[in-house]
C-alpha atoms as a PDB file:
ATOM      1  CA  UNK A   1       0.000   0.000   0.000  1.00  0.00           C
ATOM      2  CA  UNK A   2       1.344   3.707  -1.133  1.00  0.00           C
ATOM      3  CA  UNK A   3       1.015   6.025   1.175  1.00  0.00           C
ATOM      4  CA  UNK A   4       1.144  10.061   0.571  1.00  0.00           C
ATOM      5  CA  UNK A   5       4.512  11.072   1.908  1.00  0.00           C
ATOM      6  CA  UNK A   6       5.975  14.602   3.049  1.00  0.00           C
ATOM      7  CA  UNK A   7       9.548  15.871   4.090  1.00  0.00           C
ATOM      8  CA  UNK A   8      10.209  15.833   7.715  1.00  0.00           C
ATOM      9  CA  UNK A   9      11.759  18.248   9.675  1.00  0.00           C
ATOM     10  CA  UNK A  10      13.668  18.978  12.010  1.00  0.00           C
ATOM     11  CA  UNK A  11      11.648  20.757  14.547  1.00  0.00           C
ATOM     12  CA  UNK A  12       8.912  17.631  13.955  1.00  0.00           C
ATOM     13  CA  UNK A  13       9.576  16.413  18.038  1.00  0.00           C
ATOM     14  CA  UNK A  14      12.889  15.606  17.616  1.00  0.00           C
ATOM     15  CA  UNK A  15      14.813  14.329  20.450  1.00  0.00           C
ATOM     16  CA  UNK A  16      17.781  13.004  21.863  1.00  0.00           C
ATOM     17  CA  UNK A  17      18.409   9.613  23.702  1.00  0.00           C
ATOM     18  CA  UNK A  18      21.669   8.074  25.190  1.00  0.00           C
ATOM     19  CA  UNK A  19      22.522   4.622  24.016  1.00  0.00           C
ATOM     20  CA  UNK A  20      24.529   2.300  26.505  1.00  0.00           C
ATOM     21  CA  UNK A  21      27.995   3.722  25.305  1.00  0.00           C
ATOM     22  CA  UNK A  22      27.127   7.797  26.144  1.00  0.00           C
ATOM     23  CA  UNK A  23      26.571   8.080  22.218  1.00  0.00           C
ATOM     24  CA  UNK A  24      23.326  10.462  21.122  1.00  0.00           C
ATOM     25  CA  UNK A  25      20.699   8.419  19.227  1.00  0.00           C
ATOM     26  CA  UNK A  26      18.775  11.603  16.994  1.00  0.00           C
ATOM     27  CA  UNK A  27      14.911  10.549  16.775  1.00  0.00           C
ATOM     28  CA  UNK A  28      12.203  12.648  15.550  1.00  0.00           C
ATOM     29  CA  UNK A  29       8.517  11.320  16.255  1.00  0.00           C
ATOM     30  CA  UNK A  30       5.649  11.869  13.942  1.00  0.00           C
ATOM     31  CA  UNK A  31       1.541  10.809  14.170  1.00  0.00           C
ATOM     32  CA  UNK A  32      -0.216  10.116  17.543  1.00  0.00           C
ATOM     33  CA  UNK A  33       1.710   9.267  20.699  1.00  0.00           C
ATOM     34  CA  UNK A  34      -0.802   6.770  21.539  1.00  0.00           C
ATOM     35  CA  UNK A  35      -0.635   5.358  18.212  1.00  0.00           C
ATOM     36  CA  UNK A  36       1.456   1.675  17.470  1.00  0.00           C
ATOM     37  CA  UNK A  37       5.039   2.792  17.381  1.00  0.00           C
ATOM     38  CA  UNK A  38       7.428   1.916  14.737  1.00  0.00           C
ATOM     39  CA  UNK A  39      10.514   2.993  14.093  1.00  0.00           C
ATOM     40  CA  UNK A  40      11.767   3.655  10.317  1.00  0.00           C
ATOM     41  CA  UNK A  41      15.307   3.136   9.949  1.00  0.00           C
ATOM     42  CA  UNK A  42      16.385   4.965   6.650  1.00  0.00           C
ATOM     43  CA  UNK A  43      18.865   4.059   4.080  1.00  0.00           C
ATOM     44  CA  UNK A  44      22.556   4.532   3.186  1.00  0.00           C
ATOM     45  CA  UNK A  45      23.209   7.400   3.113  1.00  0.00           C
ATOM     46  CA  UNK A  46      20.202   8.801   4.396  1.00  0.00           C
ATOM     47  CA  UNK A  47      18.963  10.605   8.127  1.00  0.00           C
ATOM     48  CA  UNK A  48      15.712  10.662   9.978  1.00  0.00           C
ATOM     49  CA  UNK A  49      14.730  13.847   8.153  1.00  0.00           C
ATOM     50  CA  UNK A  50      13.197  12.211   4.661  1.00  0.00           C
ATOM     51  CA  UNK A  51      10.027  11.601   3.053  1.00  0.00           C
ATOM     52  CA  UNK A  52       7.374   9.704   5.676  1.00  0.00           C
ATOM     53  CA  UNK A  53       3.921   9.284   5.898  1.00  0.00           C
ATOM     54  CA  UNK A  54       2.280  12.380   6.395  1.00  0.00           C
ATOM     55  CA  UNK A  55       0.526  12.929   9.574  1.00  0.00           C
ATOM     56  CA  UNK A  56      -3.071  12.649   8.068  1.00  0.00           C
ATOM     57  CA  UNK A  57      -2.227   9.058   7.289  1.00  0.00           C
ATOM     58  CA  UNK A  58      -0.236   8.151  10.289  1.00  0.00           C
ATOM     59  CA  UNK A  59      -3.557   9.238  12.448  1.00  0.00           C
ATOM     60  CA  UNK A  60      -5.600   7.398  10.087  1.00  0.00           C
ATOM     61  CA  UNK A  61      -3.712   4.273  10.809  1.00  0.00           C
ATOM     62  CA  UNK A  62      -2.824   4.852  14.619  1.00  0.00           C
ATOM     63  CA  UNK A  63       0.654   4.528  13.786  1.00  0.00           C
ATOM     64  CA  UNK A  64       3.617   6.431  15.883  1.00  0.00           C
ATOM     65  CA  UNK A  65       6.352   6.721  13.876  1.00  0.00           C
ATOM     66  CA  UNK A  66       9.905   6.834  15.272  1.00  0.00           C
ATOM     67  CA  UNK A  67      12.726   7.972  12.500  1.00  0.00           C
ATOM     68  CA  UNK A  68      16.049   7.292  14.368  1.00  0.00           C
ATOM     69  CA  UNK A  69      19.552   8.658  12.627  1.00  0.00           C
ATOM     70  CA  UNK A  70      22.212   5.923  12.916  1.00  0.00           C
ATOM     71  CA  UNK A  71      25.286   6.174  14.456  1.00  0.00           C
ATOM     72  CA  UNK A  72      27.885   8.574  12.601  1.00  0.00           C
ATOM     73  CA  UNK A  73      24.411  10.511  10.783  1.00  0.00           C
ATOM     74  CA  UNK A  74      22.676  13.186  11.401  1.00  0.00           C
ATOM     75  CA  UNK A  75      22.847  13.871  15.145  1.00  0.00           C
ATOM     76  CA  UNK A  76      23.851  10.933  16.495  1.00  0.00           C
ATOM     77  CA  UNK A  77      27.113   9.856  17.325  1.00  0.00           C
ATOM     78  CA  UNK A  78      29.453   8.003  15.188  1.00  0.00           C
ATOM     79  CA  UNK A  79      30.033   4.657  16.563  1.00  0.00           C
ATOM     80  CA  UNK A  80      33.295   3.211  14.436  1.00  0.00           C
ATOM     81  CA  UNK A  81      33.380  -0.652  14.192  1.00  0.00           C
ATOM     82  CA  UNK A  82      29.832  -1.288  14.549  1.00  0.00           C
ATOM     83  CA  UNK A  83      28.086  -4.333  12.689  1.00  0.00           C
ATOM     84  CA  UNK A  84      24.488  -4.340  11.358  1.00  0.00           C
ATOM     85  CA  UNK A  85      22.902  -5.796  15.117  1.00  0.00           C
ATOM     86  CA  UNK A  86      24.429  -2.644  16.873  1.00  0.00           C
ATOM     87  CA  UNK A  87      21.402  -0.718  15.619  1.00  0.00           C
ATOM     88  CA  UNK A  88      19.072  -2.412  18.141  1.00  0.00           C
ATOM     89  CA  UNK A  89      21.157  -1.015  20.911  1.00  0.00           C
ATOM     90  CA  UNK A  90      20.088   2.481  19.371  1.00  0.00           C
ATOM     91  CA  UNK A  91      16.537   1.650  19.049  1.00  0.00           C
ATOM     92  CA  UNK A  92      16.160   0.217  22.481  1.00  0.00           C
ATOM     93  CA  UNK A  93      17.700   3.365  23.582  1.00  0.00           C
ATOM     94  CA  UNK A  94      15.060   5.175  21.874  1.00  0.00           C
ATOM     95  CA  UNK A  95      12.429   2.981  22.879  1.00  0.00           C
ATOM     96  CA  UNK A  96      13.857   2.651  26.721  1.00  0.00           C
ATOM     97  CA  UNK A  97      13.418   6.572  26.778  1.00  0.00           C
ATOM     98  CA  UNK A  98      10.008   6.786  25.550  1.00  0.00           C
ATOM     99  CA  UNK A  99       8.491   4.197  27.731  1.00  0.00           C
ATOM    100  CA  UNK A 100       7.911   1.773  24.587  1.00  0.00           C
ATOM    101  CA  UNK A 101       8.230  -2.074  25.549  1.00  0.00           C
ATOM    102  CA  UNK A 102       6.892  -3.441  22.394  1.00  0.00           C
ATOM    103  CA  UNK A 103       7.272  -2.158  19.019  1.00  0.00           C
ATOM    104  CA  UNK A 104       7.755  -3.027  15.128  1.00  0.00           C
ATOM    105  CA  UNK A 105      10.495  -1.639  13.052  1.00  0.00           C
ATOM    106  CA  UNK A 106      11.101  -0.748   9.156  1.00  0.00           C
ATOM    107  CA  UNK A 107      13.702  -0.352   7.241  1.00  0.00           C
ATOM    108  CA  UNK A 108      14.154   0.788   3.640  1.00  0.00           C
ATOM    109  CA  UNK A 109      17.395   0.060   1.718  1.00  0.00           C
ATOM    110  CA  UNK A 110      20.740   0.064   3.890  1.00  0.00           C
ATOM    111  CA  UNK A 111      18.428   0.043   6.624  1.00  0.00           C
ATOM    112  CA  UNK A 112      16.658  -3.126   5.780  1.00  0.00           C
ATOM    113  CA  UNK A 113      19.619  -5.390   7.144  1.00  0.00           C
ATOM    114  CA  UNK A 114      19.452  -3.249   9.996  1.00  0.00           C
ATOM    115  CA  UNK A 115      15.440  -3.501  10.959  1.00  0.00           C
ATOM    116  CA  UNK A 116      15.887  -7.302  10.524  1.00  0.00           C
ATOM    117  CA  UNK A 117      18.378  -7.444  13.092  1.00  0.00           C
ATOM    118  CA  UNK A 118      16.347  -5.659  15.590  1.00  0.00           C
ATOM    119  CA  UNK A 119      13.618  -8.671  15.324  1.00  0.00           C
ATOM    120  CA  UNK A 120      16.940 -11.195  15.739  1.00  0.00           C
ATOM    121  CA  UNK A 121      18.270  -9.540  18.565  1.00  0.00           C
ATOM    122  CA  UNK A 122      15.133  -8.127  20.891  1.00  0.00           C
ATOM    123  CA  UNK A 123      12.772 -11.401  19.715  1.00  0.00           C
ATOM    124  CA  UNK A 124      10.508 -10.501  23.044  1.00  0.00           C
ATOM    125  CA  UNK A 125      10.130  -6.390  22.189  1.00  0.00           C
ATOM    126  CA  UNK A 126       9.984  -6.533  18.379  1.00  0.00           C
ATOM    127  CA  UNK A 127       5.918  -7.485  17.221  1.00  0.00           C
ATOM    128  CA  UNK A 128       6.877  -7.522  13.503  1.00  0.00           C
ATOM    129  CA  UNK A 129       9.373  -6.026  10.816  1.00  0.00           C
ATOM    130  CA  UNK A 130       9.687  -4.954   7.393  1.00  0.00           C
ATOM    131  CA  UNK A 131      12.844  -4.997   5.167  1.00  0.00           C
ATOM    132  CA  UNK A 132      12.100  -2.787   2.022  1.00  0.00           C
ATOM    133  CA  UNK A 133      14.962  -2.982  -1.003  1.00  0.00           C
ATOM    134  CA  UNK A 134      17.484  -4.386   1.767  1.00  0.00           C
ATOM    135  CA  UNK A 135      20.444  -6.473   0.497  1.00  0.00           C
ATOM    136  CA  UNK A 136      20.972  -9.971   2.199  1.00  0.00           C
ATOM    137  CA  UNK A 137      23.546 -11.273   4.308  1.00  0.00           C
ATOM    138  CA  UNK A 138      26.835 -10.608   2.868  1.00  0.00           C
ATOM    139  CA  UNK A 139      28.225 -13.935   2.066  1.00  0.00           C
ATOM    140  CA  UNK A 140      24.869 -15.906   2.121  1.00  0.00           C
ATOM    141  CA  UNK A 141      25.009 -19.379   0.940  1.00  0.00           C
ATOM    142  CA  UNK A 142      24.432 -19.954  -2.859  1.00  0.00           C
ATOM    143  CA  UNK A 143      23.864 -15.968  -3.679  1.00  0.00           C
ATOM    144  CA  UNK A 144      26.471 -13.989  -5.848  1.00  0.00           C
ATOM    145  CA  UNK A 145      26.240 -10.643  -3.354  1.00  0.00           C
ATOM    146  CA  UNK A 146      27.523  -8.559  -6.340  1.00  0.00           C
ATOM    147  CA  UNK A 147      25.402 -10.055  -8.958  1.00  0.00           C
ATOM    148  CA  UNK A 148      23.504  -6.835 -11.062  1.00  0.00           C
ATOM    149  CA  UNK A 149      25.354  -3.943  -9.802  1.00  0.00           C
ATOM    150  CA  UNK A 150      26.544  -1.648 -11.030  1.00  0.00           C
ATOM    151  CA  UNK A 151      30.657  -1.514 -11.681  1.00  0.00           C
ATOM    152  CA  UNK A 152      30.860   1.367  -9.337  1.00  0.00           C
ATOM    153  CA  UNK A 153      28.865   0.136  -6.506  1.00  0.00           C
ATOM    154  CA  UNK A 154      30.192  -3.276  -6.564  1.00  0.00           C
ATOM    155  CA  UNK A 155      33.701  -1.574  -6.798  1.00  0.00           C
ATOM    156  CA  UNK A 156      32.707  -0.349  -3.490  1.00  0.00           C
ATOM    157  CA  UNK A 157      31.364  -2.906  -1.609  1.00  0.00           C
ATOM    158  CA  UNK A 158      34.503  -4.837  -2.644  1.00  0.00           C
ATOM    159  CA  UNK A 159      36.854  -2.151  -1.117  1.00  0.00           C
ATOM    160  CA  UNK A 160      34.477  -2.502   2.409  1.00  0.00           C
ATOM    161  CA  UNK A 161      35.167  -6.481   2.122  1.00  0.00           C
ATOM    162  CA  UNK A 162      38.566  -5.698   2.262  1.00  0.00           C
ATOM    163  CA  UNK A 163      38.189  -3.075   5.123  1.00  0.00           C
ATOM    164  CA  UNK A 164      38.664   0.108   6.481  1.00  0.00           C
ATOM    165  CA  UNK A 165      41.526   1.318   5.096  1.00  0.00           C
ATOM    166  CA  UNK A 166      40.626   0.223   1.556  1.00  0.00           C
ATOM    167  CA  UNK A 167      37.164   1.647   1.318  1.00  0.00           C
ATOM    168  CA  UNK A 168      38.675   4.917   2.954  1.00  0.00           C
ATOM    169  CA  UNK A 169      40.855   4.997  -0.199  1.00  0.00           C
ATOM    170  CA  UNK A 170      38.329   4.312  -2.477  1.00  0.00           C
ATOM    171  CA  UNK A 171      36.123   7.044  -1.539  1.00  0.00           C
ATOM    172  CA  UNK A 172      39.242   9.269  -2.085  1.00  0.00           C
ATOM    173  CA  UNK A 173      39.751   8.237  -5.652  1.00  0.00           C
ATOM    174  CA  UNK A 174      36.149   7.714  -6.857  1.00  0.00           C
ATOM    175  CA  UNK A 175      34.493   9.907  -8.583  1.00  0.00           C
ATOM    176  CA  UNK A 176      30.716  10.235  -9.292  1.00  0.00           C
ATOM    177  CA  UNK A 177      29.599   8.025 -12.355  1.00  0.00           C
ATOM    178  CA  UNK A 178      26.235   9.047 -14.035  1.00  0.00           C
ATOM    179  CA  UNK A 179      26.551   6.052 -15.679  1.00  0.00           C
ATOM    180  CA  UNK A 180      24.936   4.120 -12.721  1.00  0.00           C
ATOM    181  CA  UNK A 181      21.583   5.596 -13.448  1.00  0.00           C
ATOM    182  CA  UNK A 182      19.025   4.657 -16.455  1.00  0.00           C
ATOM    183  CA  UNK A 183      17.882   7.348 -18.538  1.00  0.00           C
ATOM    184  CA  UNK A 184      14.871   6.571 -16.870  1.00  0.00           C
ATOM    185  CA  UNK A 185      16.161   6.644 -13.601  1.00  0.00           C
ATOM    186  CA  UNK A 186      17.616  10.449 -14.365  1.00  0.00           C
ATOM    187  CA  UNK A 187      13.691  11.151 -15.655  1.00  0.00           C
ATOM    188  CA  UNK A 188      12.405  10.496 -12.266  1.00  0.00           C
ATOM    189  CA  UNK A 189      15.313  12.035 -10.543  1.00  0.00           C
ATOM    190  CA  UNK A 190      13.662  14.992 -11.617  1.00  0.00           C
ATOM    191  CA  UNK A 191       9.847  14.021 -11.292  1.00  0.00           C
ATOM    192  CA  UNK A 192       8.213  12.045  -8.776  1.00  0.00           C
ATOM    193  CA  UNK A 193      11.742  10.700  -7.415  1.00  0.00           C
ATOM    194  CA  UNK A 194      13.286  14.168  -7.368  1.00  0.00           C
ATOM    195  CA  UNK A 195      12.717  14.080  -3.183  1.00  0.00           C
ATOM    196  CA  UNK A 196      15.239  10.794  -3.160  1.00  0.00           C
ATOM    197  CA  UNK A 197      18.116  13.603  -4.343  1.00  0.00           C
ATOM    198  CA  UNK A 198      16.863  15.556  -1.516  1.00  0.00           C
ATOM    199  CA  UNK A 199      17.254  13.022   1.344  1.00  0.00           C
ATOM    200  CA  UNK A 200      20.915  11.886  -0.058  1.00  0.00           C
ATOM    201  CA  UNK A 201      21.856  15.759   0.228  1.00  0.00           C
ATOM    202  CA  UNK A 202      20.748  15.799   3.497  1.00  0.00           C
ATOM    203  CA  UNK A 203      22.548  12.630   4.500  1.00  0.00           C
ATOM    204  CA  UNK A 204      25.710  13.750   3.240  1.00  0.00           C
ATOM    205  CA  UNK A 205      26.102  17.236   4.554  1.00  0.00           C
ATOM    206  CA  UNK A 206      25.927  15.568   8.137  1.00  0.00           C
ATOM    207  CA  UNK A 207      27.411  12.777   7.828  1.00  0.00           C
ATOM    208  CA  UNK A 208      30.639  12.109  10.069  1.00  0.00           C
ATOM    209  CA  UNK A 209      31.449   8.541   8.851  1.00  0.00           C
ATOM    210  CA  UNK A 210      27.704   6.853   8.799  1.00  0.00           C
ATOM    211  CA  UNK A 211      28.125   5.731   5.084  1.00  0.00           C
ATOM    212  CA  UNK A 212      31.374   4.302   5.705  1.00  0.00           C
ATOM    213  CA  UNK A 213      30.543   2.474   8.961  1.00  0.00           C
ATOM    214  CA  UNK A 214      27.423   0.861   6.967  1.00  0.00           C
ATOM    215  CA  UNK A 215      28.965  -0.002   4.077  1.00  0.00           C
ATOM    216  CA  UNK A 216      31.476  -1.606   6.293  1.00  0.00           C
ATOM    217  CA  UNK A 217      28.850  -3.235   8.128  1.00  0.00           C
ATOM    218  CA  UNK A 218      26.935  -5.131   5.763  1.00  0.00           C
ATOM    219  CA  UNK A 219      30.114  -6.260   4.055  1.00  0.00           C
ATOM    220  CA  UNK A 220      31.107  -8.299   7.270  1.00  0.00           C
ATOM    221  CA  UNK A 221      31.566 -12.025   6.099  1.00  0.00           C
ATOM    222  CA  UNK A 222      29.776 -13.860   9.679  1.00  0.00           C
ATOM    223  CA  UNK A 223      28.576 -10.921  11.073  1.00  0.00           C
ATOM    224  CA  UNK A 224      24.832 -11.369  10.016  1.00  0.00           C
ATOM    225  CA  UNK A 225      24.366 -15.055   8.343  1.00  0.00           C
ATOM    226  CA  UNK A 226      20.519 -16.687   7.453  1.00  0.00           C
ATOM    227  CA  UNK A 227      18.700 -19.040   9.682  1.00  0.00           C
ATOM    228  CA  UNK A 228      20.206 -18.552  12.917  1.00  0.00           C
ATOM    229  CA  UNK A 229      19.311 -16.160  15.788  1.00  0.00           C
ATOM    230  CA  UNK A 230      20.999 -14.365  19.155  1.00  0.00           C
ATOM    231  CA  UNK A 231      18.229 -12.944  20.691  1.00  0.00           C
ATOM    232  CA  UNK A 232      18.804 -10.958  23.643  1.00  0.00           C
ATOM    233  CA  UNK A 233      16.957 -10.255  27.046  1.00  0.00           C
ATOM    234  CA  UNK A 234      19.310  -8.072  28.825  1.00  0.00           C
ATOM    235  CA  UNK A 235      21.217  -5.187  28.025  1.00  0.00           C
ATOM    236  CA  UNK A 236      24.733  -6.407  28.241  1.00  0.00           C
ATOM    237  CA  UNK A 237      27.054  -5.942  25.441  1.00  0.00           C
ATOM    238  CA  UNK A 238      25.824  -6.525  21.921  1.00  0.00           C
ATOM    239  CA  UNK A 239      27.269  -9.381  20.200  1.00  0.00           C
ATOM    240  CA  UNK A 240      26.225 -10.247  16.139  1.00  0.00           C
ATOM    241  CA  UNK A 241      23.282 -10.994  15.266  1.00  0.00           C
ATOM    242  CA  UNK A 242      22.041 -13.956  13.406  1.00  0.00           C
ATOM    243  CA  UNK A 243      19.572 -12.860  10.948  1.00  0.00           C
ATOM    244  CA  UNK A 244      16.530 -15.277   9.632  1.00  0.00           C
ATOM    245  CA  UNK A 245      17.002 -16.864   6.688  1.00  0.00           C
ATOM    246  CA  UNK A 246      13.972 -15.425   3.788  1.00  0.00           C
ATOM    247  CA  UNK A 247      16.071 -12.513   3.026  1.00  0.00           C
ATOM    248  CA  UNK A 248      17.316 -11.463  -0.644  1.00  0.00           C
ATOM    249  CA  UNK A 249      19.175  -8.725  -2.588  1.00  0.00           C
ATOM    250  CA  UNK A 250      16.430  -5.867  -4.046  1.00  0.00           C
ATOM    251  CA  UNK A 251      13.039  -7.283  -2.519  1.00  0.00           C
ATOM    252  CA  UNK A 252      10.795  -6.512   0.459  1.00  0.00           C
ATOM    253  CA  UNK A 253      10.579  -9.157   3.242  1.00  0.00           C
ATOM    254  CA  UNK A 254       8.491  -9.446   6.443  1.00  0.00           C
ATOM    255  CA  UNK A 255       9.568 -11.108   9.887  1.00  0.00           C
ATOM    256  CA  UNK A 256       7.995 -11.914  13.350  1.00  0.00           C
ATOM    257  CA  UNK A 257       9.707 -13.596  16.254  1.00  0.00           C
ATOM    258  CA  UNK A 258       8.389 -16.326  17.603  1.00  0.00           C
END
């Protein structure tokens, strides 16, 4: 279902929370407080300031939405070396400071990996999640992770499977290739898509590191691998997450515990 979207902003109830580290966790809240909260974990690069539901439909559908920046965008502190299951550290943050005990939790693009490892590691707070356009486990069984990119992005997701220091370098030496958009994809860069160049602006004139630390996330060989779980009930240190198996490159998947 489509629903009528607006930009966010930044004086939309945004707030600050403290994850277990002293970090900031940047949230901004939007629809009715007594509504079902989820949180929307945006993609890479992106912030909680984006397109959303607009309030109308948020009401309509007694949804509380939570748009959280991850660590090293936006307002909240970087967090360097952190793999796809620290995000539900920042969440229950979040959550923890607005009274929440049960929640769902979506995630579009880079963030899809991310939502699905909120639902592996907090099985007993997370009702349901949605994984929009995420890409699988690096490394899953039987999938070529690099098959239909584009030379560019595959170039560097390779550099991040080698690590820091290589996709550091990378980023020095690569230069923007408008070659990795369709014709068609330019079109609706400048029609109904035109808000997508918006939200990457936005991302990138805050970020301190955020892109880097994702793409170096989701590139970890055994950091997030199908089928297998480590759900937590306590808030001692994170440890990776074992994400459910269902999940593929480019197309939207659901998950409930239990």
């Amino acid at each position: 279902m489509t629903l009528t979207t607006h930009h966010s902003s930044v004086d939309e109830r945004t707030r600050l929370a403290t994850r277990a580290d002293g970090g900031r966790v940047a949230y901004t809240e939007s629809g009715p407080v007594n509504g079902h909260p989820v949180f929307f974990l945006h993609g890479t690069p992106g912030s909680r300031i984006g397109v959303l539901p607009r309030p109308f439909e948020l009401s309509r559908r007694r949804v509380r939405l939570i748009a959280i920046d991850r660590p090293g965008y936006g307002m909240s502190d970087r967090r360097e070396g952190r793999d796809v299951a620290s995000i539900a550290e920042d969440v229950a943050a979040v959550a923890d400071e607005l009274g929440i005990d049960q929640f769902s939790v979506a995630g579009r693009s880079g963030g899809g990996p991310h939502a699905l490892a909120c639902a592996a590691v907090w099985p007993g707070r997370v009702l349901a999640t949605v994984c929009m356009s995420g890409p699988a486990p690096f490394g899953a069984e039987g999938l070529d992770w690099f098959a239909g990119m584009t030379p560019t992005g595959a170039a560097e997701y390779r550099a991040a499977a080698t690590g820091h220091a290589a996709l550091e370098a990378y980023f020095a030496s690569a230069e923007f290739d408008p070659g990795v958009f369709t014709p068609a994809d330019h079109a609706a860069a400048f029609g109904g898509w035109s808000w997508l160049g918006t939200v990457a602006a936005q991302a990138l004139a805050t970020d301190q590191g955020g892109i880097v630390d994702d793409d170096l996330a989701m590139s970890l060989p055994g950091a997030v691998t199908p089928g297998r779980l480590a759900p937590r009930t306590s808030r001692s240190p994170l440890s990776p997450a074992r994400l459910p198996s269902g999940t593929s490159n480019g197309k939207t998947s659901t998950y409930q515990p239990g």
